[in-house]
N, C-alpha and C. Protein backbone atom coordinates (compact mmCIF):
# COMPACT_ATOMS: atom_id res chain seq x y z
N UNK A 1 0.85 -1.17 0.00
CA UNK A 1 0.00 0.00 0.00
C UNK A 1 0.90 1.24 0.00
N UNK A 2 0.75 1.87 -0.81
CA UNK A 2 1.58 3.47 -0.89
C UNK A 2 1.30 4.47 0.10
N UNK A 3 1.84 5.14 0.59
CA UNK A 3 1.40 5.67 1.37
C UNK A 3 1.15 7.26 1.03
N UNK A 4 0.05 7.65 1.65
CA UNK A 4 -0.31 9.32 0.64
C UNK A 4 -0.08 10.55 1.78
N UNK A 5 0.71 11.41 1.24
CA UNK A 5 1.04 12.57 1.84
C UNK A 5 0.50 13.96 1.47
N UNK A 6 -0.08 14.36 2.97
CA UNK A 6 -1.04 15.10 2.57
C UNK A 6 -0.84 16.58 3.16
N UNK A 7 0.47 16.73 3.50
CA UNK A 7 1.41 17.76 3.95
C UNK A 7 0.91 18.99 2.99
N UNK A 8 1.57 18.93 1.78
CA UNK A 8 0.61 19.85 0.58
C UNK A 8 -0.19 20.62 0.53
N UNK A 9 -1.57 19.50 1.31
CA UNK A 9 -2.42 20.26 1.16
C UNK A 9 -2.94 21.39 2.22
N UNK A 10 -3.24 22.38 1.60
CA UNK A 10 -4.32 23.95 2.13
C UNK A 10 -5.33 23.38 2.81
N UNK A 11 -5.52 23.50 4.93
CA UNK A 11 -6.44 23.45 4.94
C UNK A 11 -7.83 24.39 4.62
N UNK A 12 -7.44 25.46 4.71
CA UNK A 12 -8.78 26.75 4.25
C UNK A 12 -8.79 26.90 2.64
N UNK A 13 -8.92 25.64 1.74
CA UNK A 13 -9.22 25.24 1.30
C UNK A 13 -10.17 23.85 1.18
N UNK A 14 -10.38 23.47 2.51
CA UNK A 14 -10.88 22.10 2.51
C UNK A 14 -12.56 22.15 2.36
N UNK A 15 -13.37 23.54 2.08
CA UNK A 15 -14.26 23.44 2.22
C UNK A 15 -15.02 23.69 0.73
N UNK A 16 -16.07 23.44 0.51
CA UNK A 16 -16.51 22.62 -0.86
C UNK A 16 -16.82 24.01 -1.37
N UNK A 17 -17.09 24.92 -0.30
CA UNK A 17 -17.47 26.45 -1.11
C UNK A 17 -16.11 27.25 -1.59
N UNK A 18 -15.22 26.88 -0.29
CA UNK A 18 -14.04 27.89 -0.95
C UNK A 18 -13.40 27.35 -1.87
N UNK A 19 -13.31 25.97 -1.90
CA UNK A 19 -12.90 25.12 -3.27
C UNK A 19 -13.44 25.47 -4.93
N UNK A 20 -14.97 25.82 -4.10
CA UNK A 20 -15.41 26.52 -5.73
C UNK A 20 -14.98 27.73 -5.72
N UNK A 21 -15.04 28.35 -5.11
CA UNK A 21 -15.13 30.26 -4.90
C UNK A 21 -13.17 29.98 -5.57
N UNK A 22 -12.29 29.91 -5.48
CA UNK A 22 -10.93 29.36 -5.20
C UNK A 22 -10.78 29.05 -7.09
N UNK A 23 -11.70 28.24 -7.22
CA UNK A 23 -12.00 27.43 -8.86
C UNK A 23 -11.91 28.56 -9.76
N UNK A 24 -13.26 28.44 -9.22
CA UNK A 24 -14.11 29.99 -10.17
C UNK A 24 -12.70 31.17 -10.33
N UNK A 25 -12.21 31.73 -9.32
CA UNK A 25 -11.50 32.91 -10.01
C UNK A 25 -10.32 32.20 -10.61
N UNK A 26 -9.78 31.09 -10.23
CA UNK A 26 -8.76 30.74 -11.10
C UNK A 26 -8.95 30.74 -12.57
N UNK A 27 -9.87 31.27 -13.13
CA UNK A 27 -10.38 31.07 -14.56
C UNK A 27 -11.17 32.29 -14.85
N UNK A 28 -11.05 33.32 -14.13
CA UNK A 28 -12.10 34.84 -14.17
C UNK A 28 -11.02 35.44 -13.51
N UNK A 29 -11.13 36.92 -14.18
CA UNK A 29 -10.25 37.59 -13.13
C UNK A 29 -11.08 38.84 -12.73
N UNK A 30 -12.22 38.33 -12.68
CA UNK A 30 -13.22 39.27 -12.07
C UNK A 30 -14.78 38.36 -11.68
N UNK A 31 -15.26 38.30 -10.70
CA UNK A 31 -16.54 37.39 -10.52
C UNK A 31 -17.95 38.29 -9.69
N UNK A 32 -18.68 39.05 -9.81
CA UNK A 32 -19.63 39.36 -9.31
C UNK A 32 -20.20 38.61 -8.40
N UNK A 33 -20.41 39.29 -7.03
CA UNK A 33 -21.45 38.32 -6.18
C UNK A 33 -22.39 37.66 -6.66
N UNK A 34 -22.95 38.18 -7.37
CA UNK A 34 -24.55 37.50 -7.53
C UNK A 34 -24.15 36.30 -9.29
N UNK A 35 -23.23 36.78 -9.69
CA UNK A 35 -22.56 35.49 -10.63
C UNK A 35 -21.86 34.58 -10.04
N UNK A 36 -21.07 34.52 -8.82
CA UNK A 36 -20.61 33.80 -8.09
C UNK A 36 -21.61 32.85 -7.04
N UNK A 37 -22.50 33.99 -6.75
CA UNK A 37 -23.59 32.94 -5.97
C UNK A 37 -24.21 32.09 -6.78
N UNK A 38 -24.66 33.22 -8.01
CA UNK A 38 -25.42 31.67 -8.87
C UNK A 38 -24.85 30.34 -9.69
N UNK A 39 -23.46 30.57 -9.85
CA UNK A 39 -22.41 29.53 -10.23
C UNK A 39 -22.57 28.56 -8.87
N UNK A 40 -22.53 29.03 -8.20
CA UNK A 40 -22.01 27.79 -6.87
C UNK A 40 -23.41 27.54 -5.99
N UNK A 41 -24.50 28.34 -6.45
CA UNK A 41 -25.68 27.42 -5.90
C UNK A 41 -25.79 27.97 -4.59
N UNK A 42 -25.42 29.23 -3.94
CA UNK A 42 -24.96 29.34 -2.31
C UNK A 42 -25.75 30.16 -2.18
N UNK A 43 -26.35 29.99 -0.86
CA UNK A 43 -27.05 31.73 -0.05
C UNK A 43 -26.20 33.02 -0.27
N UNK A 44 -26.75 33.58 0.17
CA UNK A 44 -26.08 35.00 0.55
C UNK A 44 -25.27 35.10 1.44
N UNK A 45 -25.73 34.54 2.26
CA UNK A 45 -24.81 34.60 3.91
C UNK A 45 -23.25 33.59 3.70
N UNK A 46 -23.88 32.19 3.20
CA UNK A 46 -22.57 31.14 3.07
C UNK A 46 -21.70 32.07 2.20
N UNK A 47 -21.90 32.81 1.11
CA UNK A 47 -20.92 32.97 0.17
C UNK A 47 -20.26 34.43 0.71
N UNK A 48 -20.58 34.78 1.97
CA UNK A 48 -20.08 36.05 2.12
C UNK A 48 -18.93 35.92 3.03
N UNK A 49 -19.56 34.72 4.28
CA UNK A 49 -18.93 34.56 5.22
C UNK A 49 -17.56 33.46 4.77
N UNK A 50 -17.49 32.54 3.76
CA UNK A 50 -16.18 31.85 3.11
C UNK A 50 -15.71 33.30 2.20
N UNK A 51 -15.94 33.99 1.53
CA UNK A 51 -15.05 34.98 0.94
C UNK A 51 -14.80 35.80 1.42
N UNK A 52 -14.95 35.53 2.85
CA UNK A 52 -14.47 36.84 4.07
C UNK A 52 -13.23 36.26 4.91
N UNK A 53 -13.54 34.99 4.85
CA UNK A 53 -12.60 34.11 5.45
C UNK A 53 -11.67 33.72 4.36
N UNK A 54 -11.42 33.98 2.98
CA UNK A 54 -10.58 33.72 2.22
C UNK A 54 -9.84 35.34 1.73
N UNK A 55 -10.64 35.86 1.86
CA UNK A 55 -9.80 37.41 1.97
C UNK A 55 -9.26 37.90 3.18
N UNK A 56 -9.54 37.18 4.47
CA UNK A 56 -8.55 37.33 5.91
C UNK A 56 -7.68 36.58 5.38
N UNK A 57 -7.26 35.65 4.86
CA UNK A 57 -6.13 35.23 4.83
C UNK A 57 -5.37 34.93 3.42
N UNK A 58 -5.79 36.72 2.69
CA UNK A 58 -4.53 37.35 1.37
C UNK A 58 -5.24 36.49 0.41
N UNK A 59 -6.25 35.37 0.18
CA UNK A 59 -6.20 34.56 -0.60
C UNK A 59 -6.89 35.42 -1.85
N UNK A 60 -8.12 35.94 -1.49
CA UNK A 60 -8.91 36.53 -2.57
C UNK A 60 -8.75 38.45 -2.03
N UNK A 61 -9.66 39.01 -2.99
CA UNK A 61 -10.05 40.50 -2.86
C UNK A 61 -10.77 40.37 -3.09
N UNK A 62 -11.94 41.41 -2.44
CA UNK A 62 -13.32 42.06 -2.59
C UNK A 62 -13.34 43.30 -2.51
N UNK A 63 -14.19 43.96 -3.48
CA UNK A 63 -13.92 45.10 -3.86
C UNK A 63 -15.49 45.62 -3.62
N UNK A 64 -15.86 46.50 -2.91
CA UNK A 64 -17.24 46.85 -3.14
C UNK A 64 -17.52 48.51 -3.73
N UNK A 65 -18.37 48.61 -4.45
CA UNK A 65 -19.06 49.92 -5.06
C UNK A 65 -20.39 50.15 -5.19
N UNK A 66 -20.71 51.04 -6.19
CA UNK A 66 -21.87 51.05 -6.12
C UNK A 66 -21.84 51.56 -7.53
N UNK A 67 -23.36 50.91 -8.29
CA UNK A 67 -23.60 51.72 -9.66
C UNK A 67 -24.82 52.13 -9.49
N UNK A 68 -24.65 53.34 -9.25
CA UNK A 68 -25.82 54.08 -9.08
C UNK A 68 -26.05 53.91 -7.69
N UNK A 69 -27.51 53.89 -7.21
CA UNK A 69 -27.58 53.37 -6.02
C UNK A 69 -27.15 51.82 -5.73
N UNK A 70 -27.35 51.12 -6.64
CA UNK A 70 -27.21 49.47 -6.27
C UNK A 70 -25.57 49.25 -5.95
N UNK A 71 -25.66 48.56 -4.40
CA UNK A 71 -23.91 47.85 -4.48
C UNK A 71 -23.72 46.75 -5.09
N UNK A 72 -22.22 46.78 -5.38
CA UNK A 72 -22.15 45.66 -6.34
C UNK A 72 -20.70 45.36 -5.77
N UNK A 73 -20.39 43.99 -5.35
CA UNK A 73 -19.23 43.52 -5.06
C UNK A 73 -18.60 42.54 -5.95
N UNK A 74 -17.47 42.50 -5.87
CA UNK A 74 -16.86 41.80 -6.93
C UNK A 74 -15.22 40.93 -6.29
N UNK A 75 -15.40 39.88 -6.75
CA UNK A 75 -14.54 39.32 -6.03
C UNK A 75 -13.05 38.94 -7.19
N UNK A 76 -11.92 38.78 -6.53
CA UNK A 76 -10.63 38.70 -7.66
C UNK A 76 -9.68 37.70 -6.48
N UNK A 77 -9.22 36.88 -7.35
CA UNK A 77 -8.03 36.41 -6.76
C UNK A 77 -6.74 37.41 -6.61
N UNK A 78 -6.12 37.12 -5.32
CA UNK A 78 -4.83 37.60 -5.27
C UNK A 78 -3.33 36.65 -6.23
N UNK A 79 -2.26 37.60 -5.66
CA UNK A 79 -1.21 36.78 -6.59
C UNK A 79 -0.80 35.38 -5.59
N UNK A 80 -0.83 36.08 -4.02
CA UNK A 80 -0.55 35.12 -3.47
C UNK A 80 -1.74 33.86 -2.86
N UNK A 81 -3.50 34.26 -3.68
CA UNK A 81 -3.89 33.30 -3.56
C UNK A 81 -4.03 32.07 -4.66
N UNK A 82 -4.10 32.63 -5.98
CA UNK A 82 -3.35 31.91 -6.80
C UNK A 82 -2.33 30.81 -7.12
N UNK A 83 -0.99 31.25 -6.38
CA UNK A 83 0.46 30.28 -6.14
C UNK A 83 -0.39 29.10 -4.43
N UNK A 84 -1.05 30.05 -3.68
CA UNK A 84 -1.67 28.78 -2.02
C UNK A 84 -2.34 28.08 -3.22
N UNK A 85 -3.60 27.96 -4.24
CA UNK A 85 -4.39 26.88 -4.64
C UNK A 85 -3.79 25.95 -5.37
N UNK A 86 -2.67 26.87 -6.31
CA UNK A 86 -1.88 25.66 -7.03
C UNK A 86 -1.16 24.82 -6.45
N UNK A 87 -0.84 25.41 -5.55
CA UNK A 87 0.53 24.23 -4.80
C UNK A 87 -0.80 23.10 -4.01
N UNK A 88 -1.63 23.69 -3.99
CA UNK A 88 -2.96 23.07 -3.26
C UNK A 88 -3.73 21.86 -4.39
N UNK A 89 -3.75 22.46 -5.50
CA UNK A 89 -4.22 21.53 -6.52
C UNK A 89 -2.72 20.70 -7.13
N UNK A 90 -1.84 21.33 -6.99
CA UNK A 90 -0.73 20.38 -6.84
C UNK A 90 -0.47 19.16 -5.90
N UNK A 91 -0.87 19.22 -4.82
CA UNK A 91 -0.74 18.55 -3.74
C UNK A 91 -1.85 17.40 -3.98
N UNK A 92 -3.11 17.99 -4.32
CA UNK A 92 -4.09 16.74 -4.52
C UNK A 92 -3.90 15.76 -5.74
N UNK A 93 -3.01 16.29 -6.79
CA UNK A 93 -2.45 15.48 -8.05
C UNK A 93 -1.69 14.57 -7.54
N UNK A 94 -0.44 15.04 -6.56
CA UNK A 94 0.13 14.11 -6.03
C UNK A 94 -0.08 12.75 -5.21
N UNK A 95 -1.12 13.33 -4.48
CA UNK A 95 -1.76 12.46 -3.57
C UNK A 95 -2.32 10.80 -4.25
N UNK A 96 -3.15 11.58 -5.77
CA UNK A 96 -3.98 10.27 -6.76
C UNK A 96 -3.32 9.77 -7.39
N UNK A 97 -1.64 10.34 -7.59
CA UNK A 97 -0.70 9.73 -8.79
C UNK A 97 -0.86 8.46 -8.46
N UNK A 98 0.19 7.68 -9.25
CA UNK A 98 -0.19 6.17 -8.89
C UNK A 98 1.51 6.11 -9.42
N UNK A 99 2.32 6.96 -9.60
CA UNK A 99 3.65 7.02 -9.78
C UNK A 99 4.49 7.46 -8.71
């Protein structure tokens, strides 16, 4: 039996929302709340309180404004959350290799 090392991996990544939220900007370099909520299926509250907890710790940015009266927040990966997911999605490649 091989044994799997899981050193690698990001735990504030281990959760299925910040995993998407994490996804999603790796492939957008700009995501609207309400495009981000409806991509990932989430309340209001879940998707505020994981991208609050992923911007305490450098991973993402949130940017809030307003157009017109309506606010509009918008979420962006950082540089250094970018290099935490890869070495993070690096780590889970390693884990399934079979080499």
């Amino acid at each position: 039996m091989k044994a799997v090392d899981i050193k690698g991996l990001n735990r504030d990544f281990e959760s299925r929302v910040r995993l998407g939220i994490m996804s999603v900007l790796m492939v957008n370099d700009e995501v609207s709340f309400s495009d981000m909520k409806q991509m990932l299926e989430l309340s209001d509250g879940n998707l505020s309180s994981h991208a609050n907890a992923l911007e305490l710790n450098g991973y993402i940015e949130i940017k809030k404004s307003f157009a017109g009266k309506k606010p509009m927040t918008v979420y962006m990966i950082t540089v250094y959350g970018r290099a935490a997911f890869s070495q993070h999605i690096d780590g889970l490649a390693k884990m399934i290799s079979k080499t």
